[in-house]
Every structure is written in structure tokens, then in C-alpha cells.
C-alpha atoms as a PDB file:
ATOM      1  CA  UNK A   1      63.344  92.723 107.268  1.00  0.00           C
ATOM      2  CA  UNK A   2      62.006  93.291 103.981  1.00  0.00           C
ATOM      3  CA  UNK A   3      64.366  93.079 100.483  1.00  0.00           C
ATOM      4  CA  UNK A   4      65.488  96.505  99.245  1.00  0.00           C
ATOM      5  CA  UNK A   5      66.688  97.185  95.383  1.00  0.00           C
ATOM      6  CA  UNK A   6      70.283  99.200  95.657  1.00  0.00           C
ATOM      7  CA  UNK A   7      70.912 102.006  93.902  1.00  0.00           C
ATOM      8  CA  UNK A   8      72.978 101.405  91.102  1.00  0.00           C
ATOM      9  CA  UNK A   9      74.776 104.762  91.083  1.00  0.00           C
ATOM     10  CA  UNK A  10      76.606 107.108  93.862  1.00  0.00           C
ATOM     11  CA  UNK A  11      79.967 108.316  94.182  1.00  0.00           C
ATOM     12  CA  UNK A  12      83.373 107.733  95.023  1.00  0.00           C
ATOM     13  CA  UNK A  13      84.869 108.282  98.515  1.00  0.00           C
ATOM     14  CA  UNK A  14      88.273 106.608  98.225  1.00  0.00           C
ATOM     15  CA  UNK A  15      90.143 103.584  95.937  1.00  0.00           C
ATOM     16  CA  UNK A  16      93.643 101.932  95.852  1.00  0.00           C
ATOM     17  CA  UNK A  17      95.020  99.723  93.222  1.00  0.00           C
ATOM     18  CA  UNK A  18      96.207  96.434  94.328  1.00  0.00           C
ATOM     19  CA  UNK A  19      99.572  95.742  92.714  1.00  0.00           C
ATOM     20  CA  UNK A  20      99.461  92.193  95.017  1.00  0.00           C
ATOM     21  CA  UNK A  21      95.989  90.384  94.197  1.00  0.00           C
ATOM     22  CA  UNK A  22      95.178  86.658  95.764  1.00  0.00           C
ATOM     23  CA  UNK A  23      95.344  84.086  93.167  1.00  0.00           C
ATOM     24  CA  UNK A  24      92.721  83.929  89.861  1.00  0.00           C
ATOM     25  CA  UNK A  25      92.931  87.955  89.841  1.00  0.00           C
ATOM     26  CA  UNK A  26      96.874  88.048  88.495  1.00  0.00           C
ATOM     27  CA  UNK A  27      96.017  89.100  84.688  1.00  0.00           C
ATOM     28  CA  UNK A  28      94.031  92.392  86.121  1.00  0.00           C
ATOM     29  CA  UNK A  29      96.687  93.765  88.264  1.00  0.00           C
ATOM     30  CA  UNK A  30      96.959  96.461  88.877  1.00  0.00           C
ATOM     31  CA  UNK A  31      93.166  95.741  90.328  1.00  0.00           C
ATOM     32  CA  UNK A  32      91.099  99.370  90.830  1.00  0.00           C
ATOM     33  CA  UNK A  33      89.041  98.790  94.393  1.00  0.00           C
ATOM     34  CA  UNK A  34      86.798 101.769  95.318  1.00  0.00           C
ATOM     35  CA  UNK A  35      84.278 102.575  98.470  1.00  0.00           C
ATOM     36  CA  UNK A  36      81.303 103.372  96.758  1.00  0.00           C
ATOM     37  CA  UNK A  37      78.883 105.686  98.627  1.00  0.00           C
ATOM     38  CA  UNK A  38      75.559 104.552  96.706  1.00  0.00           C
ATOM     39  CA  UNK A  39      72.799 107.250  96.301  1.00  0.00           C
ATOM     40  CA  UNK A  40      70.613 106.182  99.232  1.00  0.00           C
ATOM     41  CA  UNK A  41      73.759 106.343 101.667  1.00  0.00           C
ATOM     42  CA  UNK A  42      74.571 102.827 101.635  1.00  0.00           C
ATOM     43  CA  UNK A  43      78.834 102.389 101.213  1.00  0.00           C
ATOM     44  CA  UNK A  44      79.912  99.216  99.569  1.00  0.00           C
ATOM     45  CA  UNK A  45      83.253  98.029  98.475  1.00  0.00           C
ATOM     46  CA  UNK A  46      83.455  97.468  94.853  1.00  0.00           C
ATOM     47  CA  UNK A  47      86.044  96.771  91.781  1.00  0.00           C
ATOM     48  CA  UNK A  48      86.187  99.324  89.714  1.00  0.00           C
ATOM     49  CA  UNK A  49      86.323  98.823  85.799  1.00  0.00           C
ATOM     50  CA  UNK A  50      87.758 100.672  82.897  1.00  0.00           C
ATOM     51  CA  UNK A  51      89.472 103.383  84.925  1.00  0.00           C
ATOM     52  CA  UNK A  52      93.571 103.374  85.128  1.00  0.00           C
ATOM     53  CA  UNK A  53      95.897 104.508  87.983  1.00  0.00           C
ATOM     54  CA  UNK A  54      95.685 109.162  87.305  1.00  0.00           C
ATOM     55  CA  UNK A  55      91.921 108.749  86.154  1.00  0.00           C
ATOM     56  CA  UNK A  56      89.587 108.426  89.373  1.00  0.00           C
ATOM     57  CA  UNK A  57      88.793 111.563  91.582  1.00  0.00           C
ATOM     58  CA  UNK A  58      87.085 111.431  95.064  1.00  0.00           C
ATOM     59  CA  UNK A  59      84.056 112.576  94.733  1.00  0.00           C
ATOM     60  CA  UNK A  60      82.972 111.588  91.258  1.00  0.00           C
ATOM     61  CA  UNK A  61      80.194 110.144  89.983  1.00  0.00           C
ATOM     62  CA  UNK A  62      80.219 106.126  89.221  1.00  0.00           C
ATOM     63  CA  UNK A  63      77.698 103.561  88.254  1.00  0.00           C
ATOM     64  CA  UNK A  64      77.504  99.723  88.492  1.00  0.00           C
ATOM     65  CA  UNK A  65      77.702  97.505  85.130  1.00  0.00           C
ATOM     66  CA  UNK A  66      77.507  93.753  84.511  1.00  0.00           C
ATOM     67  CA  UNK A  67      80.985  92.703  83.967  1.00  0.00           C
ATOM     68  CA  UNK A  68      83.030  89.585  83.979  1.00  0.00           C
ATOM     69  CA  UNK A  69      84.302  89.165  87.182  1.00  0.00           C
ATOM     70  CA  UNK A  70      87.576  86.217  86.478  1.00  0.00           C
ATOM     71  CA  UNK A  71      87.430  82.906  84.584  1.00  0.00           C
ATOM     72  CA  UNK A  72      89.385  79.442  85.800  1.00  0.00           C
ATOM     73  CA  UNK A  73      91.286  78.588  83.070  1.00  0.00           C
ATOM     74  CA  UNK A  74      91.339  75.153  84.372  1.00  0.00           C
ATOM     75  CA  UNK A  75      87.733  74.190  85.020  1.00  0.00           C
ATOM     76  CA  UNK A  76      86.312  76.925  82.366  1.00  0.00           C
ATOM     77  CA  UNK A  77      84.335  78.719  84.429  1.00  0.00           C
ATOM     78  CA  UNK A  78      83.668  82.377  83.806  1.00  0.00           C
ATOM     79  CA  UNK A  79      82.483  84.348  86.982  1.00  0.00           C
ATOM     80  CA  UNK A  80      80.288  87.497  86.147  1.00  0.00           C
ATOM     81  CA  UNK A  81      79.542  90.218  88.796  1.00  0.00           C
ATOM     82  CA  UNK A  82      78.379  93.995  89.424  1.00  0.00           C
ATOM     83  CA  UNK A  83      81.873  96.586  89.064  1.00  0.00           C
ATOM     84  CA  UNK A  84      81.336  99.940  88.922  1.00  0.00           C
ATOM     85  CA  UNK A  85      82.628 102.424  86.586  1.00  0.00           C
ATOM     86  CA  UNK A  86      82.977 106.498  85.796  1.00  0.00           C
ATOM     87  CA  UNK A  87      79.473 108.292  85.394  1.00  0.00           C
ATOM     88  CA  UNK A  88      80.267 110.386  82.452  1.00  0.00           C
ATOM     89  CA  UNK A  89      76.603 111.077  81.702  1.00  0.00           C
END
């Protein structure tokens, strides 16, 4: 086995939005999840950002971004992550 850099674009083969979300994840509901075929044929599960329920189409082009992932109000932690959002370029 040798490490392998990911693409960090590909495009969408299906999504839901979670209108029931486990705890920490309540103040983003509903929560966008896609499949994300990457370019190199790789599939990975993946929230996506910045898109609302009427605005994703199979088949489109997306792209992964830096994003804050949730905080914990209580212990102040802020948990940052890779999401992936519309390709509009």
C-alpha cells in the first residue's frame, strides 16, 4: 500500500436531506448528504454545503471545500472537515 492524494472534484450520483440528524448536527437540518463519484472513480459519502432541497441534480459537477464541520457549544470546540459543494466553474 502506498498513500494516494484524492481527487478533490467528481460528480454527483445521488443525495437525501436528513430532516432527523443524531445529536450536535440539529442547527443544520435539513442536512444535504451526497455519494460523490470522485474523478478517479473512487465514491465517497460526503455532506454537501451551500445547496438547498430543488438545487442538486444527479449528475452534476461538485468539488470539496474546507468547511466547518459542527462546534460543542459546551466544551467550545469547533470541528472543521472536507464538504463538497456545486462546481459552477
Amino acid at each position: 500500500m502506498k498513500p494516494q492524494e484524492m481527487p478533490t472534484t467528481g460528480k454527483l450520483i445521488s443525495y437525501t436531506f436528513l430532516h432527523e440528524v443524531m445529536a450536535g448536527f440539529e442547527e443544520i437540518t435539513p442536512l444535504p448528504i451526497g455519494l460523490i463519484e470522485l474523478d478517479n472513480g473512487v465514491k465517497i459519502i460526503s455532506q454537501i454545503a451551500d445547496s438547498s432541497e430543488g438545487e442538486l441534480v444527479i449528475g452534476q459537477r461538485m468539488r470539496a471545500v474546507f468547511r466547518k464541520i459542527k462546534s460543542d457549544g459546551a466544551a467550545g470546540l469547533i470541528f472543521y472537515g472536507y464538504k463538497f459543494v456545486k462546481d459552477d466553474v
